[in-house]
N, C-alpha and C. Protein backbone atom coordinates (compact mmCIF):
# COMPACT_ATOMS: atom_id res chain seq x y z
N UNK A 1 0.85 -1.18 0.00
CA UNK A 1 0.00 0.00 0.00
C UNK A 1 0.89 1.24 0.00
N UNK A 2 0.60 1.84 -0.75
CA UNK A 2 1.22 3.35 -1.37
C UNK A 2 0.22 4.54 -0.50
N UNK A 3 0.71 5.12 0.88
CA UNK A 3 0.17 6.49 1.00
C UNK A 3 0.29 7.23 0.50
N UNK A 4 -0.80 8.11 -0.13
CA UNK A 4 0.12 9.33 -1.11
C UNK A 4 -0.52 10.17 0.06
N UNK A 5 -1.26 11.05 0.73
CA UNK A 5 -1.81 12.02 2.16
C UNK A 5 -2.42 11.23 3.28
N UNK A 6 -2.10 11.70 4.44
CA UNK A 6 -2.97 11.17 5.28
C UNK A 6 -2.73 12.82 5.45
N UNK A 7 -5.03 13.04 6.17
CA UNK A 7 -4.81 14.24 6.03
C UNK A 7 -6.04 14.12 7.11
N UNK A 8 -6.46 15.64 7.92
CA UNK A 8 -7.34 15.74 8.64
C UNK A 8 -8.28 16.72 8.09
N UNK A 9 -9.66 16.18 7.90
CA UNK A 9 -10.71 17.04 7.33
C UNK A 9 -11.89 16.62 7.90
N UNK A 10 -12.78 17.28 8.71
CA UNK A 10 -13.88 16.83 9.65
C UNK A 10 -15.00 16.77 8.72
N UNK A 11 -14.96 16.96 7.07
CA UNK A 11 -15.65 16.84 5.99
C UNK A 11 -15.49 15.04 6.13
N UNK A 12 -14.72 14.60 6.30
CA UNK A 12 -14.31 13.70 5.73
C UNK A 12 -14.34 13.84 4.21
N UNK A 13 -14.84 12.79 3.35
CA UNK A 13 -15.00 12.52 1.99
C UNK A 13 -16.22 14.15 1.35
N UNK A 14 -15.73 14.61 0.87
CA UNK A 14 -16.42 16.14 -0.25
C UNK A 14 -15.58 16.71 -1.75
N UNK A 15 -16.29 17.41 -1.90
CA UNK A 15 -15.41 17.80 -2.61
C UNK A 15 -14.62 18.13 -3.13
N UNK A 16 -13.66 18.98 -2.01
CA UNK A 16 -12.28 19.63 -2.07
C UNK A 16 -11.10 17.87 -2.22
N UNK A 17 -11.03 16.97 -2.07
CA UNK A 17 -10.95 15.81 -1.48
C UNK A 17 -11.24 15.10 -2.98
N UNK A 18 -12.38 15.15 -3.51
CA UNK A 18 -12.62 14.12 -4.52
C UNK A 18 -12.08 15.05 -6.38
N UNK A 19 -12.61 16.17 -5.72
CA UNK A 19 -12.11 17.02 -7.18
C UNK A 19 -10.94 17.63 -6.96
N UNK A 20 -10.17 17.50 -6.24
CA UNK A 20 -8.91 18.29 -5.94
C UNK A 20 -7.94 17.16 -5.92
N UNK A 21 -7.96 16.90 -4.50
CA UNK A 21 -6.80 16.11 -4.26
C UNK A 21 -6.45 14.61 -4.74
N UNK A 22 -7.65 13.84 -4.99
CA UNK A 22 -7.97 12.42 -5.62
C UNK A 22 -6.96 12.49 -7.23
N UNK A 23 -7.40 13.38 -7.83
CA UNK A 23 -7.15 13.62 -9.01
C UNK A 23 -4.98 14.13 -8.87
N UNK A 24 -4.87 15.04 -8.04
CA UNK A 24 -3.56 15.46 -7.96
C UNK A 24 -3.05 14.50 -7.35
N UNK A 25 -3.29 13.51 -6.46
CA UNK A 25 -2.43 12.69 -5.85
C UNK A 25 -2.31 11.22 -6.57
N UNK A 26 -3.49 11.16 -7.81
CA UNK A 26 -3.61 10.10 -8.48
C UNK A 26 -3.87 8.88 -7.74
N UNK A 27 -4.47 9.18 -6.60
CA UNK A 27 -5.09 8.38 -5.60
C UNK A 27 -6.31 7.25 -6.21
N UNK A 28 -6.15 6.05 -6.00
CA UNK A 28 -7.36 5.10 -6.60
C UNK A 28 -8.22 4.68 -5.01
N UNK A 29 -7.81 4.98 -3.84
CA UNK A 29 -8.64 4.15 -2.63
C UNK A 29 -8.39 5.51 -1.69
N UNK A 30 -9.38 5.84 -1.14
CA UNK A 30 -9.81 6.37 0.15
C UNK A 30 -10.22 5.97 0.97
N UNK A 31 -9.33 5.82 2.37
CA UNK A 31 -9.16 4.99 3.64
C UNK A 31 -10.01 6.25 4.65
N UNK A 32 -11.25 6.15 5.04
CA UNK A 32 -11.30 6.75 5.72
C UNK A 32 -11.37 5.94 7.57
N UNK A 33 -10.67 6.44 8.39
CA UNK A 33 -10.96 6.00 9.64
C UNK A 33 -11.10 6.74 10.58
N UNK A 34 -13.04 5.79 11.21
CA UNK A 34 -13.46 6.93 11.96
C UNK A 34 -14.22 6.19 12.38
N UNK A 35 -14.44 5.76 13.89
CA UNK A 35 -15.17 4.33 14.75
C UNK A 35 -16.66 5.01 14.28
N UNK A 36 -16.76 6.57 14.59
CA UNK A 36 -18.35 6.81 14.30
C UNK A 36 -19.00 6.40 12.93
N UNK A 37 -18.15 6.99 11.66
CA UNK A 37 -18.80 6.53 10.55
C UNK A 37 -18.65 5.13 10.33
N UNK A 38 -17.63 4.03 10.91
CA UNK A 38 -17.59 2.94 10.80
C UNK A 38 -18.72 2.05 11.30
N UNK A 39 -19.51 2.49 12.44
CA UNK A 39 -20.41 1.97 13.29
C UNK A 39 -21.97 2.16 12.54
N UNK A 40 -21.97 3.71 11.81
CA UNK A 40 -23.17 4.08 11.19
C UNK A 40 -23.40 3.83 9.62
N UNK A 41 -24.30 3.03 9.45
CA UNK A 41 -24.65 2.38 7.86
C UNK A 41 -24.77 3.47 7.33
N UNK A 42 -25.52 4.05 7.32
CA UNK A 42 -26.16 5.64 6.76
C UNK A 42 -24.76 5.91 6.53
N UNK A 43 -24.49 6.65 7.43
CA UNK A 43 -22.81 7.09 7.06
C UNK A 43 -22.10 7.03 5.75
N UNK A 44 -22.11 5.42 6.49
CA UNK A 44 -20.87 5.13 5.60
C UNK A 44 -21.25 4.62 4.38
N UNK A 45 -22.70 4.49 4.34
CA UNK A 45 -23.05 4.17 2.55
C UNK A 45 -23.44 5.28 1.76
N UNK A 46 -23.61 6.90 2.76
CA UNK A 46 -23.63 8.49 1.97
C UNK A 46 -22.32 8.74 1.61
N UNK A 47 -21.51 8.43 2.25
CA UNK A 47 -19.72 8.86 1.87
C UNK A 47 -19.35 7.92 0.59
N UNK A 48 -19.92 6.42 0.66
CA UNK A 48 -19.67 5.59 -0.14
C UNK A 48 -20.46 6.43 -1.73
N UNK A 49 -21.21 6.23 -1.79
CA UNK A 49 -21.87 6.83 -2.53
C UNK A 49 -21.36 7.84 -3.52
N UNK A 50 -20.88 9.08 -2.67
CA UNK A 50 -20.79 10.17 -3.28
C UNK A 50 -19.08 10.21 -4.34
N UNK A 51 -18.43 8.72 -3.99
CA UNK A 51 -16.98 8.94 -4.93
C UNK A 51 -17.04 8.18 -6.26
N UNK A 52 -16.70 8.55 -7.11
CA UNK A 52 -16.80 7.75 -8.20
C UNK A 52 -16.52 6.48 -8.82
N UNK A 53 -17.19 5.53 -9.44
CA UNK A 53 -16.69 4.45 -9.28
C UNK A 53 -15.15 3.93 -9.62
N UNK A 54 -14.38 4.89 -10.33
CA UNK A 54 -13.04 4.57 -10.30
C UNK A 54 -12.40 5.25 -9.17
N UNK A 55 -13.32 4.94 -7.86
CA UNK A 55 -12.21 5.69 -6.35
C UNK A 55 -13.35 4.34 -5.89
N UNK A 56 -11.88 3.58 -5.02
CA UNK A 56 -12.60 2.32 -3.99
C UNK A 56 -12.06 3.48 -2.90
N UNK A 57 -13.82 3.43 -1.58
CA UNK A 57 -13.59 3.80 -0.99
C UNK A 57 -13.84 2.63 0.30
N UNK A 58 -13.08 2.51 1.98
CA UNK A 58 -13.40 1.81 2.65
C UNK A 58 -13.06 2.86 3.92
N UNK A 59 -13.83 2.21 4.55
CA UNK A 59 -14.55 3.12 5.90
C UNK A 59 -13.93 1.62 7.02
N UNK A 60 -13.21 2.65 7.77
CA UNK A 60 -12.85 1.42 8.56
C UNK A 60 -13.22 2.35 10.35
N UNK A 61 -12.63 1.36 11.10
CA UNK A 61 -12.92 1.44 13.09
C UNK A 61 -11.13 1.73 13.13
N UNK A 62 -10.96 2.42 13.91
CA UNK A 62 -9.62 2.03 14.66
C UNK A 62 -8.85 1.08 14.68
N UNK A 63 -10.08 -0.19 15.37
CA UNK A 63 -9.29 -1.28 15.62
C UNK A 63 -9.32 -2.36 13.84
N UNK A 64 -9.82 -2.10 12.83
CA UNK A 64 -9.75 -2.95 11.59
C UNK A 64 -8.35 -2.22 11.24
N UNK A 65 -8.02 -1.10 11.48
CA UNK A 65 -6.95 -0.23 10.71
C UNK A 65 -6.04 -1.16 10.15
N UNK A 66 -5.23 -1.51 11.10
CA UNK A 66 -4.35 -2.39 10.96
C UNK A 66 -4.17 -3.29 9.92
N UNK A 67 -5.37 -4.25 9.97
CA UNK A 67 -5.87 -5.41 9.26
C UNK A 67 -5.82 -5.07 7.90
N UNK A 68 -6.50 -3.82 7.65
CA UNK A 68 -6.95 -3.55 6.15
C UNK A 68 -5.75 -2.74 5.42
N UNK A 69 -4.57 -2.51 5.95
CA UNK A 69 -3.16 -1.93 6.04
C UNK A 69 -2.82 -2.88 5.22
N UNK A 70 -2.76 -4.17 5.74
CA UNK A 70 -2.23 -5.33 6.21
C UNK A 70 -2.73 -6.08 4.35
N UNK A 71 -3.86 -6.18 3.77
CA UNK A 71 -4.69 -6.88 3.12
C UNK A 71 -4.16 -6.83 1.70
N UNK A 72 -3.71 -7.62 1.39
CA UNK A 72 -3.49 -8.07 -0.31
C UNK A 72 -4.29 -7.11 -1.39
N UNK A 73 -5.18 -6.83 -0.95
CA UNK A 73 -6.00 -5.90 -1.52
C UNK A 73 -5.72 -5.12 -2.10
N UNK A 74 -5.01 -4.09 -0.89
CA UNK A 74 -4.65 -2.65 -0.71
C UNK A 74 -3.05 -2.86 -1.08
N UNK A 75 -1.73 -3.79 -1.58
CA UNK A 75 -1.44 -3.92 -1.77
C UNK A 75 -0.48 -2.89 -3.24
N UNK A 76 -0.87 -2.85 -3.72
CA UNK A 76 -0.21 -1.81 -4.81
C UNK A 76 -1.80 -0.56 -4.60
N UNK A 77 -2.48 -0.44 -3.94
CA UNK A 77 -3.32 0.91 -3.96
C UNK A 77 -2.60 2.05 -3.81
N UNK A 78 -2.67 3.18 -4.28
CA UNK A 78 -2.64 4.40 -3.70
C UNK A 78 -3.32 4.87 -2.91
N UNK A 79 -3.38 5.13 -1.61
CA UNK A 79 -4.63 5.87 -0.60
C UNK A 79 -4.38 6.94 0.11
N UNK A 80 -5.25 7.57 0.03
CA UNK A 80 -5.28 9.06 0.64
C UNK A 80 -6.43 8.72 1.82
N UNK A 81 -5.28 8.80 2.97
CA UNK A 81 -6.36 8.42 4.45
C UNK A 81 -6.60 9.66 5.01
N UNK A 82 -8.07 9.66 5.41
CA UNK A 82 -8.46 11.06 5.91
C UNK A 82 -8.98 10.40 7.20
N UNK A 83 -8.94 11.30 8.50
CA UNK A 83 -9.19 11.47 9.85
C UNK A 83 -10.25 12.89 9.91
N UNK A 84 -11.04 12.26 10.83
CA UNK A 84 -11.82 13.15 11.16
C UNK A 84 -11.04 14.77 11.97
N UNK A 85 -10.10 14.52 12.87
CA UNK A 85 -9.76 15.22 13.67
C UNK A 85 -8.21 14.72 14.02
N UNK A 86 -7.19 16.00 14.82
CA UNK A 86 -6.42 15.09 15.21
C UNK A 86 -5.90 13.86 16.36
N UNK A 87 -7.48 14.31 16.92
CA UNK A 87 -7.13 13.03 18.30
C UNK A 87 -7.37 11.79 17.17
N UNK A 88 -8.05 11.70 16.49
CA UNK A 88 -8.46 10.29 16.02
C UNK A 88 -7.10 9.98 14.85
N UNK A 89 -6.43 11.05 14.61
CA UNK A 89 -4.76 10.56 13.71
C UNK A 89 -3.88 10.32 14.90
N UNK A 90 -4.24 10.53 16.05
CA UNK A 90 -2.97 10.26 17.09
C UNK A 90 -3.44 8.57 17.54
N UNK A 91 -4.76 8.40 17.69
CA UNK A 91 -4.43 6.85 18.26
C UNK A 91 -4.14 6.12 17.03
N UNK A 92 -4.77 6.33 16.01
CA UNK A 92 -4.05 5.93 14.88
C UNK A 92 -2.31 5.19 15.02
N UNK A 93 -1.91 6.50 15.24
CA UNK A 93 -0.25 6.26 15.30
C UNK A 93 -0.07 5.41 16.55
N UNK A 94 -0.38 5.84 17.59
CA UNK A 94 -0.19 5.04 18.77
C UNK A 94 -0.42 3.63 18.45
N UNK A 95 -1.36 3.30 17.52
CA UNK A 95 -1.86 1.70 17.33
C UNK A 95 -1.01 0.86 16.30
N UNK A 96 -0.04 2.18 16.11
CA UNK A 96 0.90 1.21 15.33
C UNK A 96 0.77 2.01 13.38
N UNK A 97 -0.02 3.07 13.37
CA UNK A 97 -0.45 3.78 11.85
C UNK A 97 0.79 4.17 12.06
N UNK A 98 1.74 4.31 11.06
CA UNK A 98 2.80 5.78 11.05
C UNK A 98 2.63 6.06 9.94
N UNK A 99 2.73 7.49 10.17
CA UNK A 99 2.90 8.08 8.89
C UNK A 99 4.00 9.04 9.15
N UNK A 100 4.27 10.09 8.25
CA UNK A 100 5.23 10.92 8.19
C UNK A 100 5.13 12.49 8.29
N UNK A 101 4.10 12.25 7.46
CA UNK A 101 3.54 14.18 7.51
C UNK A 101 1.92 13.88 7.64
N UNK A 102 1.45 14.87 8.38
CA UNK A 102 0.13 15.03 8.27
C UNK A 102 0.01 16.28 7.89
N UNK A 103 -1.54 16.32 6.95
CA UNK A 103 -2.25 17.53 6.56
C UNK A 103 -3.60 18.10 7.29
N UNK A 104 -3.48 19.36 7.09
CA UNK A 104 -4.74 19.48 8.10
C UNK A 104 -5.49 20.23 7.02
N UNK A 105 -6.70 19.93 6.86
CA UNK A 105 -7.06 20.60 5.76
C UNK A 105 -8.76 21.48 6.51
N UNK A 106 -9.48 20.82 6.92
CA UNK A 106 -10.81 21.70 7.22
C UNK A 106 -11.02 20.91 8.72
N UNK A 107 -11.28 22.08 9.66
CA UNK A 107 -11.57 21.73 11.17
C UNK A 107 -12.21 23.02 11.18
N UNK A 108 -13.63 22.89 11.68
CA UNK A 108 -14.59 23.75 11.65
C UNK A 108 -14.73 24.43 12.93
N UNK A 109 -15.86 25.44 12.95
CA UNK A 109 -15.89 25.94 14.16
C UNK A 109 -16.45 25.50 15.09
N UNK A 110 -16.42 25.69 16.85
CA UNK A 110 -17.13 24.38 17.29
C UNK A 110 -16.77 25.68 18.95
N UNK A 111 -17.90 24.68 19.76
CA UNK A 111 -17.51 25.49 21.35
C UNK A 111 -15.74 25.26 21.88
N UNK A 112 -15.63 26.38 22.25
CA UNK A 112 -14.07 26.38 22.95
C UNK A 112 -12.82 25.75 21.58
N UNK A 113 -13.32 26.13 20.97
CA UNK A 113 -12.29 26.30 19.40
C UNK A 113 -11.94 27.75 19.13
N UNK A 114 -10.82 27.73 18.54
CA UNK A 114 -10.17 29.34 18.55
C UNK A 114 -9.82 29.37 17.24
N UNK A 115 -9.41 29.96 16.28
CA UNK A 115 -9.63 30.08 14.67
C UNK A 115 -7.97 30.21 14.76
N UNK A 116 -7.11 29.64 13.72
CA UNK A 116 -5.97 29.48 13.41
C UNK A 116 -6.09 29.56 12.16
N UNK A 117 -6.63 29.21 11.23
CA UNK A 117 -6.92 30.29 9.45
C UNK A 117 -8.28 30.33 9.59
N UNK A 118 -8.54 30.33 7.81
CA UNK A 118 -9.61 30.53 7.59
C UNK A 118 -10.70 29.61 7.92
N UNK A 119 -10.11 28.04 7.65
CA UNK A 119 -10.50 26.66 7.68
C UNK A 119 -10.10 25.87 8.91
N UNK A 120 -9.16 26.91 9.26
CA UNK A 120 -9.03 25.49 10.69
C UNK A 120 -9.35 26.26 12.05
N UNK A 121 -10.38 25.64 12.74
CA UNK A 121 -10.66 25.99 14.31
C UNK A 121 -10.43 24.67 15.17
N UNK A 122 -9.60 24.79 16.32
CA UNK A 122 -8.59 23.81 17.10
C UNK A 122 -9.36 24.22 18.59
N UNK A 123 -9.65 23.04 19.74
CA UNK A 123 -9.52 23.22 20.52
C UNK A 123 -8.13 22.35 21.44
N UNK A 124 -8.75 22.25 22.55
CA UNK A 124 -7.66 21.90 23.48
C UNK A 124 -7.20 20.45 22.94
N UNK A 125 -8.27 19.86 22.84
CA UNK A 125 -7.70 18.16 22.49
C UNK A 125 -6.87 18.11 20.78
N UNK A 126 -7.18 18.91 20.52
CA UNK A 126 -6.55 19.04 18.74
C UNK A 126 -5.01 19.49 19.10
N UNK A 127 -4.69 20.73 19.56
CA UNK A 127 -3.55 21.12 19.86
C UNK A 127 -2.47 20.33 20.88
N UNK A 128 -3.47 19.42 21.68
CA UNK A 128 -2.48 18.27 22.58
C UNK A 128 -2.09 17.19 21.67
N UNK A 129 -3.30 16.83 21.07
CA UNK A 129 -3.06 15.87 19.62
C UNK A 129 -1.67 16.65 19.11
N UNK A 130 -1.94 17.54 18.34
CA UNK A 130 -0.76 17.68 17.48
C UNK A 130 0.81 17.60 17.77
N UNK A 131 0.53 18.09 19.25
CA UNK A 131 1.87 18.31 19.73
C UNK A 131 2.12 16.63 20.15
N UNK A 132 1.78 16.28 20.44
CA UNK A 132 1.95 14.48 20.42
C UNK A 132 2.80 13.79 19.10
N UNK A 133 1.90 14.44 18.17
CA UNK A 133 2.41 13.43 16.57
C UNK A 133 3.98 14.34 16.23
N UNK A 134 3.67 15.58 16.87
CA UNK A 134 4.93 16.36 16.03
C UNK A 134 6.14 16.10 17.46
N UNK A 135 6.04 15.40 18.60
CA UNK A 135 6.98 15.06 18.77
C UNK A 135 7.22 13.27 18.82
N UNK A 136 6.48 13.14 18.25
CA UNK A 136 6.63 11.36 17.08
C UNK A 136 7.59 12.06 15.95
N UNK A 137 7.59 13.13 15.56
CA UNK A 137 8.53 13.41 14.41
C UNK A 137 7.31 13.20 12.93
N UNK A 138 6.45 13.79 13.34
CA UNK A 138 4.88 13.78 12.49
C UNK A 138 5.44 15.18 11.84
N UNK A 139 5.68 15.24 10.45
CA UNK A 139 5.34 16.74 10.01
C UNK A 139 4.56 17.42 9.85
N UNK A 140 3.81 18.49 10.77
CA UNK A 140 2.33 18.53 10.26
C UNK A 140 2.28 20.09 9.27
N UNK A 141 1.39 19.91 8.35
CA UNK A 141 1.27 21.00 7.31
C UNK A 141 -0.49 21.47 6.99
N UNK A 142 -0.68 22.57 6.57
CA UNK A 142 -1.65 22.92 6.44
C UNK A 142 -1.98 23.09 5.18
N UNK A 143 -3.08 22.69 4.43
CA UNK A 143 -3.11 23.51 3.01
C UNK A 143 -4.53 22.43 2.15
N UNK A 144 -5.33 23.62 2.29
CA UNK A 144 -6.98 22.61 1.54
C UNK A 144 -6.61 22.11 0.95
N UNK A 145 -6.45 22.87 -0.53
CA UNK A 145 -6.09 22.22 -1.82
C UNK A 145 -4.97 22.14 -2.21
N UNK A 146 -4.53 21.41 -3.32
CA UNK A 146 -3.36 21.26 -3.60
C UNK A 146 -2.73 22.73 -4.27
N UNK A 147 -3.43 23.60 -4.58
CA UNK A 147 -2.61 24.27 -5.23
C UNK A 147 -2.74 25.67 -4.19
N UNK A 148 -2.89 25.90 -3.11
CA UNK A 148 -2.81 26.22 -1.74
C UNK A 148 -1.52 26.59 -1.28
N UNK A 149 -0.79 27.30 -0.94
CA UNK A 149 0.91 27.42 -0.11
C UNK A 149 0.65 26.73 0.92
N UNK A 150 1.72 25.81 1.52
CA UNK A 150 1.84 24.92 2.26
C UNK A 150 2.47 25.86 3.08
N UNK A 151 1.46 25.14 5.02
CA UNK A 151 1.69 26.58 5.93
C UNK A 151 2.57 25.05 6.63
N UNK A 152 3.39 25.32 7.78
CA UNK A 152 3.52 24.23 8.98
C UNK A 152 3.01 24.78 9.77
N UNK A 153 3.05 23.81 10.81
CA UNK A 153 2.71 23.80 11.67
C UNK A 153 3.82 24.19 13.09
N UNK A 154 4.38 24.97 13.61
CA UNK A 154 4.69 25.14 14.78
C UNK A 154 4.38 25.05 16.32
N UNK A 155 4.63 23.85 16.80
CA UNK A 155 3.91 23.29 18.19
C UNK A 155 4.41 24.43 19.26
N UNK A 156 5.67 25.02 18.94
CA UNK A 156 5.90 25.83 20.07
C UNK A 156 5.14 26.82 20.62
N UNK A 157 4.98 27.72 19.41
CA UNK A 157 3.87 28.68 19.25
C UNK A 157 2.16 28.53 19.23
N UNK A 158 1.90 26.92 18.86
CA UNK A 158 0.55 26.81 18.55
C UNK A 158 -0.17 27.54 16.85
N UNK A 159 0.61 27.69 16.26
CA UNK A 159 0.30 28.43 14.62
C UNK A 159 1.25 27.75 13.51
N UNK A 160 0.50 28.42 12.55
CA UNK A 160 0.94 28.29 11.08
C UNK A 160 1.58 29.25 10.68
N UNK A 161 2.88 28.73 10.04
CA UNK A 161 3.71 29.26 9.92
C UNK A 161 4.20 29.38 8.30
């Protein structure tokens, strides 16, 4: 299995994602993992739905992650894994996911969230998240679309840089 992004977008699967980045990353499978949409049919057969049939998409739990990593399947795929948030990319890693760089692409507004661009609002558990993966040696970067300037992320400060 070929990662080409693992990225954080509380969209999960939309547009920016299927007409943007699918296409620039030449991505054929979208891994999304997220115990809620994994648990909910609805969910995960509206997300299924909406990608085209040349994008396999699979909706996995936490605990399948591994497994479906793991699967002959996914084997020569390209996948662009999206996370809801960054607590749910940190147990990820903790469970054994590594990746290298993360993207943060849309985190919305929400109670006790503070605005860091236009697209990303972070509260307390996001910013403990991050600082977790970025001292795993996680690169984390900001940027919707691909053709976007790529911001980092600075844990010291808490901003984009």
């Amino acid at each position: 299995m070929s990662i080409v992004l693992v990225r954080v977008d509380n969209r999960l699967i939309h547009g920016q994602v299927l007409e943007a980045w699918v296409p620039y990353l030449k991505a054929d499978h979208i891994l999304v993992v997220d115990d809620d949409v994994a648990s909910d049919c609805f969910r995960r057969k509206l997300m299924e739905s909406v990608a085209p049939s040349t994008l396999k998409v699979v909706i996995c739990s936490h605990e399948q992650l591994l497994s479906i990593c793991e699967n002959n399947e996914m084997a020569q795929a390209k996948v662009l894994v999206l996370f809801a948030d960054p607590v749910n990319a940190l147990q990820a890693y903790r469970q054994g996911f590594n990746f290298k760089t993360l993207n943060l692409g849309n985190m919305h507004i929400g109670e006790h969230k503070c605005c860091i661009s236009k697209t990303l609002y972070m509260g307390d558990d996001d910013f403990m998240a991050l600082e977790q993966l970025s001292l795993f040696g996680v690169d984390i970067t900001a940027q919707c679309v691909p053709t976007d300037h790529i911001l980092h992320w600075d844990c010291d400060c808490c901003k984009l840089r």
